[in-house]
C-alpha atoms as a PDB file:
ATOM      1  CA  UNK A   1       0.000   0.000   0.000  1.00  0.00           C
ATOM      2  CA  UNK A   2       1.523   3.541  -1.270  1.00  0.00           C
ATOM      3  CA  UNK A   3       2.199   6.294   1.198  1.00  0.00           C
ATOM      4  CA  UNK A   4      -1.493   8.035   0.055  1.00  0.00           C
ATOM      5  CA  UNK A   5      -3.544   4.819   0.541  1.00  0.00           C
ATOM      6  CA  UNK A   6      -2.393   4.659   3.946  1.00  0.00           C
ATOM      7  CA  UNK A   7      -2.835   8.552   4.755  1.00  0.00           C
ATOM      8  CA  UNK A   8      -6.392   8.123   3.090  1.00  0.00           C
ATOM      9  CA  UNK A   9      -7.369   5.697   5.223  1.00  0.00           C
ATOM     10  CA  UNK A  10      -5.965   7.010   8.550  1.00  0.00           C
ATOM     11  CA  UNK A  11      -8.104  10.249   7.662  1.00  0.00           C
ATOM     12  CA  UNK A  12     -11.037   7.863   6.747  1.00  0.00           C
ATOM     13  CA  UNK A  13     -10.697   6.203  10.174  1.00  0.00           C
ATOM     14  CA  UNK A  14      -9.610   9.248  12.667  1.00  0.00           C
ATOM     15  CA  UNK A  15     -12.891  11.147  10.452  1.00  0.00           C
ATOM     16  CA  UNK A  16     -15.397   8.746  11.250  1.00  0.00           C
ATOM     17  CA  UNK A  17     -16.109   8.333   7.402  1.00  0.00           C
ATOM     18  CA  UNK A  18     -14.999   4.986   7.048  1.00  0.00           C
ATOM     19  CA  UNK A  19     -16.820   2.739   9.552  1.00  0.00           C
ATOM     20  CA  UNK A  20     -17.682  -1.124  10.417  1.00  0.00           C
ATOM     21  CA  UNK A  21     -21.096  -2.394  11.307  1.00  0.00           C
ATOM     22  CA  UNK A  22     -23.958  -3.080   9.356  1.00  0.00           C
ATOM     23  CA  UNK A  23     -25.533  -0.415   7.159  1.00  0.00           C
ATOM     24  CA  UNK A  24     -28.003  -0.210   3.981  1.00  0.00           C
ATOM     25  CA  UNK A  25     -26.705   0.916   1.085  1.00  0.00           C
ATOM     26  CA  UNK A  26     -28.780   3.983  -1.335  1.00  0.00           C
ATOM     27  CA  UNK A  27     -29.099   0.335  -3.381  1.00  0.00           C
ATOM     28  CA  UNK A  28     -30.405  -1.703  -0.625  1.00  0.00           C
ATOM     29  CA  UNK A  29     -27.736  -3.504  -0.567  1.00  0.00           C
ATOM     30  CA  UNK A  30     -27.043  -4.650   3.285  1.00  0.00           C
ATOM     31  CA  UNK A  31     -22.925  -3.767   4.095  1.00  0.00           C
ATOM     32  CA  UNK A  32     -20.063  -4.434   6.761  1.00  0.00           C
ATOM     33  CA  UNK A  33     -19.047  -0.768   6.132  1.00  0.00           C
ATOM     34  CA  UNK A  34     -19.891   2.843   4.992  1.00  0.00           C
ATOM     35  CA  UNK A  35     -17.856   5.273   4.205  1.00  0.00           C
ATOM     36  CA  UNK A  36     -19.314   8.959   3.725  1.00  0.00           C
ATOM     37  CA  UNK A  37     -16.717  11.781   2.985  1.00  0.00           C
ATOM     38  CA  UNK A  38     -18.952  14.471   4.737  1.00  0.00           C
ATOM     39  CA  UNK A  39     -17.491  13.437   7.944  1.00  0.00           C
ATOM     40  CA  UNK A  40     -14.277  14.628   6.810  1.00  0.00           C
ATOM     41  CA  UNK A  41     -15.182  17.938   6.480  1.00  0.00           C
ATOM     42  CA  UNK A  42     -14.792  18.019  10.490  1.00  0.00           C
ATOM     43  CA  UNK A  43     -12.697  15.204  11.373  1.00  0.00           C
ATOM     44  CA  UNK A  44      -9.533  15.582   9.485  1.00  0.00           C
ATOM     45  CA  UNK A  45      -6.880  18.200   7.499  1.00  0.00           C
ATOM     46  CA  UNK A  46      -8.422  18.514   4.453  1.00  0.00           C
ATOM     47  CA  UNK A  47      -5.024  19.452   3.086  1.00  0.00           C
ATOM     48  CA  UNK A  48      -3.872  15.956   3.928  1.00  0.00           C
ATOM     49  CA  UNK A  49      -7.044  14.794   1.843  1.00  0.00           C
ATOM     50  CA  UNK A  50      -6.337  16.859  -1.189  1.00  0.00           C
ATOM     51  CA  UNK A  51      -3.026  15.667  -1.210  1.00  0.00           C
ATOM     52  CA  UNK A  52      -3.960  12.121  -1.265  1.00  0.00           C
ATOM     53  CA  UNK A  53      -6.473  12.536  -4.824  1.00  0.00           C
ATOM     54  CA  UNK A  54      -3.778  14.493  -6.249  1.00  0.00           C
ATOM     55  CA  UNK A  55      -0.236  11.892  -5.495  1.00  0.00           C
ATOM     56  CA  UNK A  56      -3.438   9.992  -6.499  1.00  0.00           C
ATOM     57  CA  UNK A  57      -3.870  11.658  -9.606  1.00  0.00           C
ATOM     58  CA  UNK A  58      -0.029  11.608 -10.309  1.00  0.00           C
ATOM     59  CA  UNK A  59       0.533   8.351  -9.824  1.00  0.00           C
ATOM     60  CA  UNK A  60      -1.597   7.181 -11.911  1.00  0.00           C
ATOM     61  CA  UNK A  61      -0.832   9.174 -14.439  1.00  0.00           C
ATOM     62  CA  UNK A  62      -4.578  11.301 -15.070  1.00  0.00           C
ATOM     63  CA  UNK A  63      -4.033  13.608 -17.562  1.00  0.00           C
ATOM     64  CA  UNK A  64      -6.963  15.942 -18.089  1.00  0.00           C
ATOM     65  CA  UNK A  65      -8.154  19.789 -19.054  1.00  0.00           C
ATOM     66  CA  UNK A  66     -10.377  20.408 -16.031  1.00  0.00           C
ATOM     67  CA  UNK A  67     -12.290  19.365 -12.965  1.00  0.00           C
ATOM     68  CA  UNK A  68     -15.467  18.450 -12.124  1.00  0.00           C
ATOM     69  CA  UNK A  69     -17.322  17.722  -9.174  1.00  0.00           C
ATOM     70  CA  UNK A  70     -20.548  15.768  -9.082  1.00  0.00           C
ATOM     71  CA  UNK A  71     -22.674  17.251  -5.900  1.00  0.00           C
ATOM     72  CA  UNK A  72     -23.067  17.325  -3.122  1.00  0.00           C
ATOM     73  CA  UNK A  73     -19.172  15.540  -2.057  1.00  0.00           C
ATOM     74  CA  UNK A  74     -17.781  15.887  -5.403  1.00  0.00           C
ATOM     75  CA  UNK A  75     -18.234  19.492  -4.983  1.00  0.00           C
ATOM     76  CA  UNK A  76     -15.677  19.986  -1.801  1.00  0.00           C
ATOM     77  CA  UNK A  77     -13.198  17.203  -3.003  1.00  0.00           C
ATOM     78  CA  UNK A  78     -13.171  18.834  -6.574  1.00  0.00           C
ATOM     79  CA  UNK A  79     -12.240  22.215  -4.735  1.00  0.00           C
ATOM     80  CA  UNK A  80      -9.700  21.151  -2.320  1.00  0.00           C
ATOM     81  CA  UNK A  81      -7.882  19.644  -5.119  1.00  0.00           C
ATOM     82  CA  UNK A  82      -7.856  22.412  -7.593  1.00  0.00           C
ATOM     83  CA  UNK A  83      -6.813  24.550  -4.798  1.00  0.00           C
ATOM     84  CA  UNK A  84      -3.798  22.255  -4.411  1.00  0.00           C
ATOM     85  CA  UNK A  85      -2.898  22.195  -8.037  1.00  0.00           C
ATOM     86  CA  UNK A  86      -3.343  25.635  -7.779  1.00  0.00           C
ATOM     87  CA  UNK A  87      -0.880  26.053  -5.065  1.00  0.00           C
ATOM     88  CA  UNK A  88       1.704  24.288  -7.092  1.00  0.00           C
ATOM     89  CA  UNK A  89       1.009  26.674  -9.868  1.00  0.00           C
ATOM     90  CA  UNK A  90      -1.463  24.451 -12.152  1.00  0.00           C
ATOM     91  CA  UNK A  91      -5.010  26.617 -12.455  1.00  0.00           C
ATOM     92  CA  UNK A  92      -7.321  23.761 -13.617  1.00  0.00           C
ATOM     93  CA  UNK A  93     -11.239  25.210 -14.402  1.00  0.00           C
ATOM     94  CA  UNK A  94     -13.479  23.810 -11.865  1.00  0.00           C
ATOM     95  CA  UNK A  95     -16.997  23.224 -12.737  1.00  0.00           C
ATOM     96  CA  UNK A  96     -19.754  21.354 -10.612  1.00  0.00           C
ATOM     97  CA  UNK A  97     -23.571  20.924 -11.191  1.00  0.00           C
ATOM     98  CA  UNK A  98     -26.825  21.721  -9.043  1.00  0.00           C
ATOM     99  CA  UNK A  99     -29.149  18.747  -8.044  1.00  0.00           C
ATOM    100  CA  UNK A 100     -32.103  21.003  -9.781  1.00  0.00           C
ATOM    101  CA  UNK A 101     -31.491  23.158 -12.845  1.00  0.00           C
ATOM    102  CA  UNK A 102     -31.972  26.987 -12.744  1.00  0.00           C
ATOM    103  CA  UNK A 103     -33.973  28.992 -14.760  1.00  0.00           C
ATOM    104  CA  UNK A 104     -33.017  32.497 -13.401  1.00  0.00           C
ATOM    105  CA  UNK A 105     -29.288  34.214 -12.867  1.00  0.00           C
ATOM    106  CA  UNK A 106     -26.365  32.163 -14.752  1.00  0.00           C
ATOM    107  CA  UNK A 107     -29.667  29.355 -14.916  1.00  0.00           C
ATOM    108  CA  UNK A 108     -27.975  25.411 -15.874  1.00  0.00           C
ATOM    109  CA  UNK A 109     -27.131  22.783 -14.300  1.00  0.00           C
ATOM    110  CA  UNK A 110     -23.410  23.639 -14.019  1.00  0.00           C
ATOM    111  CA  UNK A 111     -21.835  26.097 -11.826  1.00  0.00           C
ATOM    112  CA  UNK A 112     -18.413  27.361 -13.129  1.00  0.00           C
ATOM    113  CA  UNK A 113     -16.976  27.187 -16.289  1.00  0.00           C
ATOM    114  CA  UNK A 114     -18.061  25.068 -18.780  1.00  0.00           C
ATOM    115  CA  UNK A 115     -16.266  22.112 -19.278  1.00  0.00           C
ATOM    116  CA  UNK A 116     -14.221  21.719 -22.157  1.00  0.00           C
ATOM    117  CA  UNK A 117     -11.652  18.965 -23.397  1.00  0.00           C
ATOM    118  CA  UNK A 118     -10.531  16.224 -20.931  1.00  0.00           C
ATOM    119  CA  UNK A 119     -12.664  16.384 -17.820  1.00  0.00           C
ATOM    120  CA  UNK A 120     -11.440  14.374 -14.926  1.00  0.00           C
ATOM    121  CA  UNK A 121     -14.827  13.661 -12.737  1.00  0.00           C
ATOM    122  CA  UNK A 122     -13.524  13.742  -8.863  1.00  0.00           C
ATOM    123  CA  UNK A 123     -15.816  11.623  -6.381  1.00  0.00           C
ATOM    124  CA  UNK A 124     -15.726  10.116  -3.195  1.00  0.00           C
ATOM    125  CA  UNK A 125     -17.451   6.430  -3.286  1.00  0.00           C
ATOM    126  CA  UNK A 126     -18.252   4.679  -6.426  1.00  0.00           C
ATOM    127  CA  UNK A 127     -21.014   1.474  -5.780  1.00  0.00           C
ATOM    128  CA  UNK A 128     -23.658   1.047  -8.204  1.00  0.00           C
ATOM    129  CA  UNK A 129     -22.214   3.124 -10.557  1.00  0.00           C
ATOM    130  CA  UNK A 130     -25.388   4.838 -10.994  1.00  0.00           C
ATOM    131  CA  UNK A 131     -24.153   8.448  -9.721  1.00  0.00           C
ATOM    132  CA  UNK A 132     -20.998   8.186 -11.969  1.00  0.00           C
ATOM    133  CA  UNK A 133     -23.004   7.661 -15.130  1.00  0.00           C
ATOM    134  CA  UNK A 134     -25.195  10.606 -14.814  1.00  0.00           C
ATOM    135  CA  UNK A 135     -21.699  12.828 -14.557  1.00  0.00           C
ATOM    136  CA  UNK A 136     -20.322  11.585 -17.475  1.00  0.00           C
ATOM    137  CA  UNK A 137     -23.706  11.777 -19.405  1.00  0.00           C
ATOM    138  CA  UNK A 138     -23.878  15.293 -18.095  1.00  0.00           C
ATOM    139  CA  UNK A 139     -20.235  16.066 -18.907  1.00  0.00           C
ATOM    140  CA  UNK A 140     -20.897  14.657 -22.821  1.00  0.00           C
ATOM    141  CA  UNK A 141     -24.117  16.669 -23.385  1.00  0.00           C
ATOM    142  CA  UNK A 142     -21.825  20.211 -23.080  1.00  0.00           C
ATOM    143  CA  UNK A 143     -19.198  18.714 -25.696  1.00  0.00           C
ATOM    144  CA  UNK A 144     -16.943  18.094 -23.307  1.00  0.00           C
ATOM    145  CA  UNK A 145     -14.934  14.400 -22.689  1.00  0.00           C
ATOM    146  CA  UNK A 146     -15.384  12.532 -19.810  1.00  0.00           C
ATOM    147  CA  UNK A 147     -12.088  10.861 -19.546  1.00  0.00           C
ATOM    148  CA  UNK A 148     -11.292   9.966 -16.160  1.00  0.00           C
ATOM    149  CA  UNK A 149     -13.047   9.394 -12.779  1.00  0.00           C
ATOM    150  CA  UNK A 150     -10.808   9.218  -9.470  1.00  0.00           C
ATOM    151  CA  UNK A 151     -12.877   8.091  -6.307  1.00  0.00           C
ATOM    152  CA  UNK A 152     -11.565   8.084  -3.201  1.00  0.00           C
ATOM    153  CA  UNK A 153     -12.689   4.299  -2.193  1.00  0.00           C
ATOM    154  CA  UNK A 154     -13.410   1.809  -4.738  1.00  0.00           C
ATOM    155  CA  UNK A 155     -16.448  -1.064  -3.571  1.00  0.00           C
ATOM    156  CA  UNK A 156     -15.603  -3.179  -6.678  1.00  0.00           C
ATOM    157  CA  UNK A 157     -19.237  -4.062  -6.604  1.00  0.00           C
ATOM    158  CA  UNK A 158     -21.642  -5.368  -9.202  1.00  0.00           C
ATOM    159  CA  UNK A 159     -23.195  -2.405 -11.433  1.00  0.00           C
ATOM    160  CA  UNK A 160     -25.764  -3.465 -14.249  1.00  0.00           C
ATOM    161  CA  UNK A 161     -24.113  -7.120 -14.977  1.00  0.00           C
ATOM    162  CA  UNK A 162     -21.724  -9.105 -13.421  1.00  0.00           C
ATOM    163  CA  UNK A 163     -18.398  -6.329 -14.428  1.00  0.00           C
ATOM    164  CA  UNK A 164     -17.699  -4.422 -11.090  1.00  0.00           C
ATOM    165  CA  UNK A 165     -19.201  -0.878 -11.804  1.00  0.00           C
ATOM    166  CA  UNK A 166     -15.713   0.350 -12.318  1.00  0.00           C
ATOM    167  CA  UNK A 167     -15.222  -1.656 -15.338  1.00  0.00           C
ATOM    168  CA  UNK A 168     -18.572  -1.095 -16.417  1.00  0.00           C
ATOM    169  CA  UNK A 169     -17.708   2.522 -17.097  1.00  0.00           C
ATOM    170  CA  UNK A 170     -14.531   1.591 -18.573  1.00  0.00           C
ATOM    171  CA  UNK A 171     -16.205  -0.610 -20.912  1.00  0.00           C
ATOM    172  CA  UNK A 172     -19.366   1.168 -21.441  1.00  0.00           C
ATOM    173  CA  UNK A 173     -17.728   4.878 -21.786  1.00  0.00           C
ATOM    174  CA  UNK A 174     -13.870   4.390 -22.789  1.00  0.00           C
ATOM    175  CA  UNK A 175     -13.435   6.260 -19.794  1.00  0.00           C
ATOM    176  CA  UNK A 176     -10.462   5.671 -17.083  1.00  0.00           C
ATOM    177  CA  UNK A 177     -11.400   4.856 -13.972  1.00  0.00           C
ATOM    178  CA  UNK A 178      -9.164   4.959 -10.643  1.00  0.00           C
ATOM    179  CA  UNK A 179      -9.740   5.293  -7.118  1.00  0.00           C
ATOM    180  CA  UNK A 180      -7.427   5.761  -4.037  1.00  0.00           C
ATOM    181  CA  UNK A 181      -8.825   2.611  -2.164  1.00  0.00           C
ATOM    182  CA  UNK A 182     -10.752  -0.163  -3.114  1.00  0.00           C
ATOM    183  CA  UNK A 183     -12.361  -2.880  -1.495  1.00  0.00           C
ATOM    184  CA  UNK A 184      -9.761  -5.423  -1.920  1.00  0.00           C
ATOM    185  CA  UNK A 185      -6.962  -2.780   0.037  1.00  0.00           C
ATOM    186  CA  UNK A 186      -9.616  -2.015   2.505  1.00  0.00           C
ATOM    187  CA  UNK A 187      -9.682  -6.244   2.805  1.00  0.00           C
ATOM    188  CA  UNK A 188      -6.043  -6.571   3.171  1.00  0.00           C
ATOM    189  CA  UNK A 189      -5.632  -3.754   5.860  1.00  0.00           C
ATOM    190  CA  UNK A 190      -8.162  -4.924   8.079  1.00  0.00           C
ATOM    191  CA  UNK A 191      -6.157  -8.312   8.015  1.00  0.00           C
ATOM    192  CA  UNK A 192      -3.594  -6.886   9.357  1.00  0.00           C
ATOM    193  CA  UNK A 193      -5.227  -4.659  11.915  1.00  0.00           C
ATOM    194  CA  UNK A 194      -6.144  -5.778  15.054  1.00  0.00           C
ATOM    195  CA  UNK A 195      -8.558  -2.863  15.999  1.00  0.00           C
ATOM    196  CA  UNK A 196     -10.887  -4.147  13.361  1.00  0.00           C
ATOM    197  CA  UNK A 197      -9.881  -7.955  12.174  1.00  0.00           C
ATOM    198  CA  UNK A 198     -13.635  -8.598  14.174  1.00  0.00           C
ATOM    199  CA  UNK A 199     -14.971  -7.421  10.855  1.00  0.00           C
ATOM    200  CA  UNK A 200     -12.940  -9.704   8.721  1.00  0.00           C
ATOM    201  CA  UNK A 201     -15.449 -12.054   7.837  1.00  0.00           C
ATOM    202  CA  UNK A 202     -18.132  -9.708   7.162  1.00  0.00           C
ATOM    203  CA  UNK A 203     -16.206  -7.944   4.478  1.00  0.00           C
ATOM    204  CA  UNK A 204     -15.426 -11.303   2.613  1.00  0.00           C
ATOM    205  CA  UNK A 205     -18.617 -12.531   3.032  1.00  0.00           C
ATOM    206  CA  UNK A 206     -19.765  -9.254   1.390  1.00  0.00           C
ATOM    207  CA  UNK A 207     -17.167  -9.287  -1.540  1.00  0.00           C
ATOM    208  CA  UNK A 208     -18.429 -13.304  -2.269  1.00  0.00           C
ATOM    209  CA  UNK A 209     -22.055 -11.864  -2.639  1.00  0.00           C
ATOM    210  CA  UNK A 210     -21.868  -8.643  -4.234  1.00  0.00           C
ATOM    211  CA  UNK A 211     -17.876  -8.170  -5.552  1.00  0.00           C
ATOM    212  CA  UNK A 212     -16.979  -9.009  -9.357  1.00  0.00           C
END
């Protein structure tokens, strides 16, 4: 696990965002664990999150025009990482859309500019893949070209068919897709964790039912 994976988690953890128990999914799907990114917006640096999607983004190489943010979490982890690349002297436009469109003032669906070329889509939890579809469907109705989506954890689940709804984007979109965590890391450091090897089973139980 890379230097990032490991801050992202210890963030996830010390934030509350990433827990163990049993929730219900927005799918209905029963899981082990949640993890909700709002949490981190009072338990943890969000410098220390920014810079884990953007060694993210370097590492993986994510080469893209602009940034957009998918509301309501896509909105905050879109601007604390333009605000880093900014720092470092890289002014990406930052766009992100309203749950209702507006027919008065700027009116749209998008707040900020536009975007245009190679749009990297910045999100915190891809499952169903449902949410992730409407952004790039969005993103291709201006022109623009959806070509990569960065999550911060990964839950290598089932989407419309058997494909994990990461590589049903892939497949169905030609887009690339890339997360900080996924479900398998999440797997391996509870393993080795003491604090939380009680929920060991439950997570591989989970990934037999509803991984791909």
């Amino acid at each position: 696990m890379k230097d990032y994976q490991k801050s992202f988690l210890n963030l996830a953890i010390k934030s509350k965002s990433l827990e163990f128990g049993e929730f219900t999914l927005k799918s209905g799907r029963k899981s082990p664990y949640f993890f909700n990114a709002a949490n981190m917006l009072s338990g943890c640096s969000l410098y220390e999150l920014a810079k884990c999607y953007v060694d993210a983004i370097k590492d993986k190489k994510i080469v893209f025009d602009c940034i957009y943010g998918p509301a309501y979490k896509g909105i905050l982890l879109g601007s604390i990482v333009a605000t880093l690349f900014s720092k470092e002297g890289k002014d990406f436009p930052l766009s992100f859309n309203r749950k209702e469109q507006k027919d008065h003032g700027e009116g749209g669906s998008i707040i900020g500019k536009k975007p245009e070329g190679r749009v990297l889509i910045i999100d915190d939890v891809l499952s169903a893949g449902t949410a992730g579809r409407e952004s790039i469907e969005l993103i291709k109705n201006v022109s623009a070209t959806p070509s990569s989506f960065l999550v911060g954890l990964d839950r290598q689940e089932k989407g419309l068919s058997d494909l994990c709804s990461s590589e049903e984007l892939r497949k169905d979109f030609d887009i690339k897709v890339e997360s900080i965590i996924n479900l398998d890391s999440l797997i391996g450091f509870v393993e080795k964790d003491s604090h939380f090897k009680e929920h060991l089973n439950g997570l591989n139980e989970y990934r037999e039912i509803w991984g791909a």
